[in-house]
PDB file of N, CA and C in Angstrom:
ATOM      1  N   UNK A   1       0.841  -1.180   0.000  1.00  0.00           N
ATOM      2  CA  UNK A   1       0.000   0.000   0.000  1.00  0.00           C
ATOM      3  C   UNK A   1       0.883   1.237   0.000  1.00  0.00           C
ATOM      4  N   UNK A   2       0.669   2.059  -0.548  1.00  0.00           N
ATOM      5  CA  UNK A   2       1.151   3.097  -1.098  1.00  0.00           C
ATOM      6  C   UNK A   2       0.370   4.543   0.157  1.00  0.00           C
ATOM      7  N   UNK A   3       1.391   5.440  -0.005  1.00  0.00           N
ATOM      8  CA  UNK A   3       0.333   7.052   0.954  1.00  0.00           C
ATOM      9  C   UNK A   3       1.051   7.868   0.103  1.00  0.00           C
ATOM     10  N   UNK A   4      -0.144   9.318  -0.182  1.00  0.00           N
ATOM     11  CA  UNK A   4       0.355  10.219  -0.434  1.00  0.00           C
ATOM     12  C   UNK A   4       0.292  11.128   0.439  1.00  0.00           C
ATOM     13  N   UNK A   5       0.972  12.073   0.347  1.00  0.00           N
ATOM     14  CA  UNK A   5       1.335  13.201   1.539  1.00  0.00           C
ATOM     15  C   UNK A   5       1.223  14.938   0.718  1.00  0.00           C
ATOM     16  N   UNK A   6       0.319  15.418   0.608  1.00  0.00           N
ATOM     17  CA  UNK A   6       0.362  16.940   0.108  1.00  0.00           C
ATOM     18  C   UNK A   6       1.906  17.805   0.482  1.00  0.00           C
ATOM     19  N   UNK A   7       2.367  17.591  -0.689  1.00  0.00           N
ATOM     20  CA  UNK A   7       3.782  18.285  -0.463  1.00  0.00           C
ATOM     21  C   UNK A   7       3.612  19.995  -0.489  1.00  0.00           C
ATOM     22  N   UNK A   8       2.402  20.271  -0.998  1.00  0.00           N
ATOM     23  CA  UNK A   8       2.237  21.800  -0.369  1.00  0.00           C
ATOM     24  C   UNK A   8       1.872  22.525   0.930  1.00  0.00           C
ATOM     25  N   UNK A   9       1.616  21.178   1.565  1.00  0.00           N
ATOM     26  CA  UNK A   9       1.311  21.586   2.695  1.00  0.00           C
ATOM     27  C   UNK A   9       2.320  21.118   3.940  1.00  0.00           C
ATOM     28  N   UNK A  10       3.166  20.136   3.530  1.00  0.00           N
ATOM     29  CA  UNK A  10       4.001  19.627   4.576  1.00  0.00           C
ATOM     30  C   UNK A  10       5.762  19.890   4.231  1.00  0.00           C
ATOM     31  N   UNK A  11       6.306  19.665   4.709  1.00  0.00           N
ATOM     32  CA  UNK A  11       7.650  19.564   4.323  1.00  0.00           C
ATOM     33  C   UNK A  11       8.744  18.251   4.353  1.00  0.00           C
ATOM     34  N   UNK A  12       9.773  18.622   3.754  1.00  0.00           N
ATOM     35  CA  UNK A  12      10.947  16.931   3.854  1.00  0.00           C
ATOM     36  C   UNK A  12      10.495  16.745   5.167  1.00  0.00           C
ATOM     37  N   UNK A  13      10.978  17.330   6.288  1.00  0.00           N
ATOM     38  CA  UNK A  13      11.489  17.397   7.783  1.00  0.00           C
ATOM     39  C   UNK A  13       9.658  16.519   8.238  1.00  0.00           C
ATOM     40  N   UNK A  14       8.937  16.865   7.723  1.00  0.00           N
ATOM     41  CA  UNK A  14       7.422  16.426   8.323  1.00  0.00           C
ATOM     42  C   UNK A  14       7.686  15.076   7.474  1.00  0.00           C
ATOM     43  N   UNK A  15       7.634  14.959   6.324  1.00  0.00           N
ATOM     44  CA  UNK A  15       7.583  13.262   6.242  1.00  0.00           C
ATOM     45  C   UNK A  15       8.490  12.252   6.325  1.00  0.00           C
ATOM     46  N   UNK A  16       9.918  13.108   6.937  1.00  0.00           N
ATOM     47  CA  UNK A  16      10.758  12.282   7.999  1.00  0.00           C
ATOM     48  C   UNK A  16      10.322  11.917   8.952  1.00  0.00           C
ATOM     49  N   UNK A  17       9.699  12.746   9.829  1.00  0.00           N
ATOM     50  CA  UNK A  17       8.786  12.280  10.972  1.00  0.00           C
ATOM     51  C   UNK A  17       7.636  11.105  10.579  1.00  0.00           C
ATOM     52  N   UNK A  18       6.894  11.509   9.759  1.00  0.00           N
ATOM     53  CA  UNK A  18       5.495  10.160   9.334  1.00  0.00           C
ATOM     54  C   UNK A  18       6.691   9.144   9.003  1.00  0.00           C
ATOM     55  N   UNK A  19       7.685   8.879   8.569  1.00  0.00           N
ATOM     56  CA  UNK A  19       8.007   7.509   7.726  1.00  0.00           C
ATOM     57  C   UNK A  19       8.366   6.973   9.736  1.00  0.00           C
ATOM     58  N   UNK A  20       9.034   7.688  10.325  1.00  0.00           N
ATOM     59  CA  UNK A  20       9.384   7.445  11.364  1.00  0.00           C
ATOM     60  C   UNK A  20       8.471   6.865  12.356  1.00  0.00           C
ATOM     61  N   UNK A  21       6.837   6.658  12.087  1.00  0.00           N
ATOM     62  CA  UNK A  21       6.343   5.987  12.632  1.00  0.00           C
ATOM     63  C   UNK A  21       5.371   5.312  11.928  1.00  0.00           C
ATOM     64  N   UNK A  22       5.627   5.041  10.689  1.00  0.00           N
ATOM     65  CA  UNK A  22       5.005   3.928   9.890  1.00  0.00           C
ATOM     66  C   UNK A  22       5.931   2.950   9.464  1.00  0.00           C
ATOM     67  N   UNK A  23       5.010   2.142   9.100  1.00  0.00           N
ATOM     68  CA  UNK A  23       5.712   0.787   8.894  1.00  0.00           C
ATOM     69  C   UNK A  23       7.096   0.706   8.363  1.00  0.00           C
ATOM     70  N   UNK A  24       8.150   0.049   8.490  1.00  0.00           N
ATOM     71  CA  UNK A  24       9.104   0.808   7.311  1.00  0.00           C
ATOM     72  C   UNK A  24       9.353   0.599   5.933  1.00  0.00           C
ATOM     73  N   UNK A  25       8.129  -0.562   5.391  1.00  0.00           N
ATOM     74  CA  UNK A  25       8.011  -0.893   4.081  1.00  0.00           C
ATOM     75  C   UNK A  25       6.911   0.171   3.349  1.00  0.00           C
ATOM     76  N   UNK A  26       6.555   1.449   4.269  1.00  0.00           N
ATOM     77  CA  UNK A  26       5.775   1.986   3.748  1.00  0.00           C
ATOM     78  C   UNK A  26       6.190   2.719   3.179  1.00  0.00           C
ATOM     79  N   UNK A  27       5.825   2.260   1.453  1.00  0.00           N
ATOM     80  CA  UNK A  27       6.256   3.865   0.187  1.00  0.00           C
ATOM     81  C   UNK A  27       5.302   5.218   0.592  1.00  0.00           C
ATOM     82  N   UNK A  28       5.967   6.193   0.543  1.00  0.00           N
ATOM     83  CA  UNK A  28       5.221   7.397   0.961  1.00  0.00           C
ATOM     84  C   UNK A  28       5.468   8.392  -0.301  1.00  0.00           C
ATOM     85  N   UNK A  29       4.412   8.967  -1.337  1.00  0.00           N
ATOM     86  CA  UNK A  29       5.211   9.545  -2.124  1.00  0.00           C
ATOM     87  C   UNK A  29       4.277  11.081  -1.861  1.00  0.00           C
ATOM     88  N   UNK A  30       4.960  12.139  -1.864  1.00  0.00           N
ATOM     89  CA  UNK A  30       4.630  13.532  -2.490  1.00  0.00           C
ATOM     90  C   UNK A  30       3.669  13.762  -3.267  1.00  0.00           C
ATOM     91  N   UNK A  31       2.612  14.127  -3.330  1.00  0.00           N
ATOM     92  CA  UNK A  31       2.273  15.163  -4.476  1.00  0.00           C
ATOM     93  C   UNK A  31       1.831  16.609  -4.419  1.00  0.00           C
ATOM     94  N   UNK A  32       1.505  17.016  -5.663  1.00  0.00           N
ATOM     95  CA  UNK A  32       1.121  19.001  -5.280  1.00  0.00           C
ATOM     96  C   UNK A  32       2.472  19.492  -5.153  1.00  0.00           C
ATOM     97  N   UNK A  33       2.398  20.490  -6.210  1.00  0.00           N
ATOM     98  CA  UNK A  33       3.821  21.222  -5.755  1.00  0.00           C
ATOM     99  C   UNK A  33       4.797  21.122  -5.903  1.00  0.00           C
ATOM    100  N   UNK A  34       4.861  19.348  -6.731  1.00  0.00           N
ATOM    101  CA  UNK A  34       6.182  18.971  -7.110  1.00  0.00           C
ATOM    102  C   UNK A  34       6.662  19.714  -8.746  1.00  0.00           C
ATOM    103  N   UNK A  35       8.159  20.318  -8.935  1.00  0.00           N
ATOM    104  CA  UNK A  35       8.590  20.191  -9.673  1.00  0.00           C
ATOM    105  C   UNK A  35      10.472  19.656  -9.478  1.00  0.00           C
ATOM    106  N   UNK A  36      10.888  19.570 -10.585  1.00  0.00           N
ATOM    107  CA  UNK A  36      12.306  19.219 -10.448  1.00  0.00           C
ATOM    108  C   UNK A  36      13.131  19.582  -9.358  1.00  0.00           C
ATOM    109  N   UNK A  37      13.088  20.583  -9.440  1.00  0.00           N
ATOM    110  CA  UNK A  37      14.467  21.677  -8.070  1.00  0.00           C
ATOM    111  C   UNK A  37      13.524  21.199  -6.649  1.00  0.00           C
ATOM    112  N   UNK A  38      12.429  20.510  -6.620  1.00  0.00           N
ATOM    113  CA  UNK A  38      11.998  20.293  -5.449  1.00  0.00           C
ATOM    114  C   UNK A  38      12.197  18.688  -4.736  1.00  0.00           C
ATOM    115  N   UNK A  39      12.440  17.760  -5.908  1.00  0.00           N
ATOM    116  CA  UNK A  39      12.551  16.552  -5.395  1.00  0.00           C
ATOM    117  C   UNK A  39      13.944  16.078  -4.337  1.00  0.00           C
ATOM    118  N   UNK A  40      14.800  16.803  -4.994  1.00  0.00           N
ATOM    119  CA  UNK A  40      16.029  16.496  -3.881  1.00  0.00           C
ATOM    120  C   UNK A  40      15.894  16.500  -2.564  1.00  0.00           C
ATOM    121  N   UNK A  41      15.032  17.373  -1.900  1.00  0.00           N
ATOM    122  CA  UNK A  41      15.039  17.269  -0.271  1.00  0.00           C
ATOM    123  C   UNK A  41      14.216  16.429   0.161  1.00  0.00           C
ATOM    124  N   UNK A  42      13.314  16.147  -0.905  1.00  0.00           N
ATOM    125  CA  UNK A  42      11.910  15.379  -0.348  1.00  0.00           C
ATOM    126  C   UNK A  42      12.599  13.833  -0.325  1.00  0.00           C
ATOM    127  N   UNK A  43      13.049  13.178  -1.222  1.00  0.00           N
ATOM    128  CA  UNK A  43      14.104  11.785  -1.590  1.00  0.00           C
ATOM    129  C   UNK A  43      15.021  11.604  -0.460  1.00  0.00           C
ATOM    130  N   UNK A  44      16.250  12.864   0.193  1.00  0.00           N
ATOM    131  CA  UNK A  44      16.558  12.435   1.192  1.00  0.00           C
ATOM    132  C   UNK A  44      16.028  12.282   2.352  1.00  0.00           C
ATOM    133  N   UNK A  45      14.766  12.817   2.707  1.00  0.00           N
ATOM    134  CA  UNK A  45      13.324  12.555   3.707  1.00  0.00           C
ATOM    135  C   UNK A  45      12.759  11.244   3.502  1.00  0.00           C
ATOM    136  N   UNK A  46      13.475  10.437   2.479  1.00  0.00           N
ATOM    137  CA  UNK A  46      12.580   8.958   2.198  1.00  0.00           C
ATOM    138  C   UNK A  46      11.465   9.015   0.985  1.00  0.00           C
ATOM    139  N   UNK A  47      11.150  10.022   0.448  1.00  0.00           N
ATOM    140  CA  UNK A  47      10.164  10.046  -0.283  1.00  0.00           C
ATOM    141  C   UNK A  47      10.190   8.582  -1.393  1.00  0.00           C
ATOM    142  N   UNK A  48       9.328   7.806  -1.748  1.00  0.00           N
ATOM    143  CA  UNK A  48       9.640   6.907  -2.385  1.00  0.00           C
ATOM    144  C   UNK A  48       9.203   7.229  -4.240  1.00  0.00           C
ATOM    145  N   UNK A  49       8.972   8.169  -4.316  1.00  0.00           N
ATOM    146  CA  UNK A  49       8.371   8.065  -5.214  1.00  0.00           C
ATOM    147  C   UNK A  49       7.762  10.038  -5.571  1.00  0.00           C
ATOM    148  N   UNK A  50       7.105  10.224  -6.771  1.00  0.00           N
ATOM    149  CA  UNK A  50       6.295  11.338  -6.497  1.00  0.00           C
ATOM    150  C   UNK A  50       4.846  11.199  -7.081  1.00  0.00           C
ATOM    151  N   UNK A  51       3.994  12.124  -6.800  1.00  0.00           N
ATOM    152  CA  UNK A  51       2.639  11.797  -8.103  1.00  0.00           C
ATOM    153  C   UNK A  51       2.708  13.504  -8.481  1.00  0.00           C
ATOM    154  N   UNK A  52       3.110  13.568  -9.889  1.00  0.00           N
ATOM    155  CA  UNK A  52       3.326  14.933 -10.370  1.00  0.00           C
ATOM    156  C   UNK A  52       2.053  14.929 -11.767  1.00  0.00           C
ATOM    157  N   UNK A  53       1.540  16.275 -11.373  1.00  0.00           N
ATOM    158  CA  UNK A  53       0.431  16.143 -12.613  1.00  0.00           C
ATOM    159  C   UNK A  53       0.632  17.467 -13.828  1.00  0.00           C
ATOM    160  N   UNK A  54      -0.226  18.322 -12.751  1.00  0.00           N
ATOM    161  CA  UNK A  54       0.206  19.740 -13.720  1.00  0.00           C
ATOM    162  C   UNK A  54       1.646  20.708 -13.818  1.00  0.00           C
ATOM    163  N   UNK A  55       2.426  20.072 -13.181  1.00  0.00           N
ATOM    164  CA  UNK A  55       4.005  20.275 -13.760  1.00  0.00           C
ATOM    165  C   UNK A  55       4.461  19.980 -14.954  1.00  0.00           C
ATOM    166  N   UNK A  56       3.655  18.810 -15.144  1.00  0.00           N
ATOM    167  CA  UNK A  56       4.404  17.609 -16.402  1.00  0.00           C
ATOM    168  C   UNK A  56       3.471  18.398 -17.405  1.00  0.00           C
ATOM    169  N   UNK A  57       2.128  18.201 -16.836  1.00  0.00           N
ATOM    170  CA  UNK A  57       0.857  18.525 -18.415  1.00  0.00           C
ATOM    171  C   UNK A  57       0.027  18.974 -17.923  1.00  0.00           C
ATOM    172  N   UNK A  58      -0.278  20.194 -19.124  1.00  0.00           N
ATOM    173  CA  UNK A  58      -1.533  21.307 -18.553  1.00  0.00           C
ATOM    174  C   UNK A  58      -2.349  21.068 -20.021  1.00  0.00           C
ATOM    175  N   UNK A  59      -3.356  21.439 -20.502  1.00  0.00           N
ATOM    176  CA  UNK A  59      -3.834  21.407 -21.795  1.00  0.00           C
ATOM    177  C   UNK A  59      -2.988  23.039 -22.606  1.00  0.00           C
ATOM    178  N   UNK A  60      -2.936  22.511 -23.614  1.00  0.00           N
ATOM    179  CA  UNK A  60      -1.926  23.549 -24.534  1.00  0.00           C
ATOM    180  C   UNK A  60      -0.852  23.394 -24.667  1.00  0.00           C
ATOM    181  N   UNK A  61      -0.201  22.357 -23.438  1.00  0.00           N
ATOM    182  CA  UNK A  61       1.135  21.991 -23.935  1.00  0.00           C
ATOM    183  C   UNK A  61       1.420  20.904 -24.984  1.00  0.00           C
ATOM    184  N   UNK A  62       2.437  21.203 -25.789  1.00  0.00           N
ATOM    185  CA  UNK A  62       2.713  20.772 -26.903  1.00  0.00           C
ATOM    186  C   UNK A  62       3.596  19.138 -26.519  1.00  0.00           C
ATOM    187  N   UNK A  63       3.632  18.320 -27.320  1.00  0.00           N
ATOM    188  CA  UNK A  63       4.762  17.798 -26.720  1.00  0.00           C
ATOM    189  C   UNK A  63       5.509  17.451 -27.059  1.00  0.00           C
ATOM    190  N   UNK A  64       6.394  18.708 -27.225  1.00  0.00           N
ATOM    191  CA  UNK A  64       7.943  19.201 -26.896  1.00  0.00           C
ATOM    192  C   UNK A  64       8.022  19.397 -25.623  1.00  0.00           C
ATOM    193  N   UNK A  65       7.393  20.303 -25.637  1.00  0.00           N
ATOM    194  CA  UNK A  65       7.660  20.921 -23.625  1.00  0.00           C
ATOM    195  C   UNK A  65       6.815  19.829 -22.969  1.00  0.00           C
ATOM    196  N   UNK A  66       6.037  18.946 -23.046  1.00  0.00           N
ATOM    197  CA  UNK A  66       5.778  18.054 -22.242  1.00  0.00           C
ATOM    198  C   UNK A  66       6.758  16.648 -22.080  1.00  0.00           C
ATOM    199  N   UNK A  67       7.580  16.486 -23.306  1.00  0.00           N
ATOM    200  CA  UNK A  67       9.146  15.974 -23.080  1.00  0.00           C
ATOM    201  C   UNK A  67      10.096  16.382 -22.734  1.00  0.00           C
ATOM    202  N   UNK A  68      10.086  17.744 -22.853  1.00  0.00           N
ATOM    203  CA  UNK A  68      11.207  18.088 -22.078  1.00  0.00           C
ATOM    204  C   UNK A  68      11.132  18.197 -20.382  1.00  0.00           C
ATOM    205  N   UNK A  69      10.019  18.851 -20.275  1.00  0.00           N
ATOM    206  CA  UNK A  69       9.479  18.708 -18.767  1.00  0.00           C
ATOM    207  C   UNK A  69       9.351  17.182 -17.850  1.00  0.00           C
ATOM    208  N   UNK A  70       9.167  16.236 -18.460  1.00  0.00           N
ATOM    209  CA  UNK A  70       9.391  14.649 -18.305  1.00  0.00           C
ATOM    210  C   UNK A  70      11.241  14.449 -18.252  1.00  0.00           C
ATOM    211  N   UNK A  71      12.106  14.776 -19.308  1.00  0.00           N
ATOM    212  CA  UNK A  71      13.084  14.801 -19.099  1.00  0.00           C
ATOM    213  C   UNK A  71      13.497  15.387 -17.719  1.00  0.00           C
ATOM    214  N   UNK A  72      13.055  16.315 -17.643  1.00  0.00           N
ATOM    215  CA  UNK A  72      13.655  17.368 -16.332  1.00  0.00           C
ATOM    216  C   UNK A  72      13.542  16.013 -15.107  1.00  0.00           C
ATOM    217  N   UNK A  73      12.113  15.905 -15.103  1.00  0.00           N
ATOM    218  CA  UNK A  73      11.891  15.230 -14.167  1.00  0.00           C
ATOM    219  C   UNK A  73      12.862  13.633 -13.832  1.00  0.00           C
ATOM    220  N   UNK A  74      12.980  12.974 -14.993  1.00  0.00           N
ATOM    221  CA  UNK A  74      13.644  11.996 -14.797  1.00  0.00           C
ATOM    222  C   UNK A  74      15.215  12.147 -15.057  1.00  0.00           C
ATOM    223  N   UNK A  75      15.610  13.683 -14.639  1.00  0.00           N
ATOM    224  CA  UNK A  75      17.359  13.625 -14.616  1.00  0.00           C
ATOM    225  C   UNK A  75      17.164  14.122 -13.022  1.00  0.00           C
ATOM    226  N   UNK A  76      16.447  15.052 -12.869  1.00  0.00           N
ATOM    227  CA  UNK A  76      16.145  15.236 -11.120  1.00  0.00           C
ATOM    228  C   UNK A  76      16.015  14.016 -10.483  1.00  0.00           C
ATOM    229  N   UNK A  77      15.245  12.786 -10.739  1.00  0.00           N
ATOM    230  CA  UNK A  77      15.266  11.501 -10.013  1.00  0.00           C
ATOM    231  C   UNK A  77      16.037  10.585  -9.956  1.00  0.00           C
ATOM    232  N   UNK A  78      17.081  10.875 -11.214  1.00  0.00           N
ATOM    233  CA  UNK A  78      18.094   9.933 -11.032  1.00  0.00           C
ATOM    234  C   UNK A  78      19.458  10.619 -10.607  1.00  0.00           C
ATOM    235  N   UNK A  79      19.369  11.737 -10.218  1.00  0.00           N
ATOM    236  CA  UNK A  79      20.566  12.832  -9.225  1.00  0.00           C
ATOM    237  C   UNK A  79      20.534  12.255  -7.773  1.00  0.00           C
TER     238      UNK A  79
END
């Protein structure tokens, strides 16, 4: 089982604390709020994962910028 955690409303330092008293096989991932320059602090907090929506795709984007914006994202996750 999977949790998400509103990353606009909480911070790394707060879902260091939740992983700290859940199970420890529990994936906890982010969403809201995520873009690239933001995943680094959240990952060393344990984040397992993210759920990113309107960062990646809004209607009107082309996709160019919806590949490149996917790129972003998957060179930020593998940093």
């Amino acid at each position: 089982m999977r949790s998400a955690v509103p990353a606009e409303a909480l911070t790394p330092a707060a879902l260091a604390a939740l992983l700290a008293v859940l199970p420890p096989a529990t994936p906890v991932l982010p969403v809201g709020g995520i873009d690239p320059a933001a995943m680094a602090p959240w990952r060393a907090a344990g984040a397992a994962g993210f759920g990113i929506g309107g960062a990646l795709y809004k209607a009107g984007r082309g996709p160019d910028e919806v590949r490149q914006r996917a790129r972003a994202f998957a060179k930020a996750w593998a940093s």
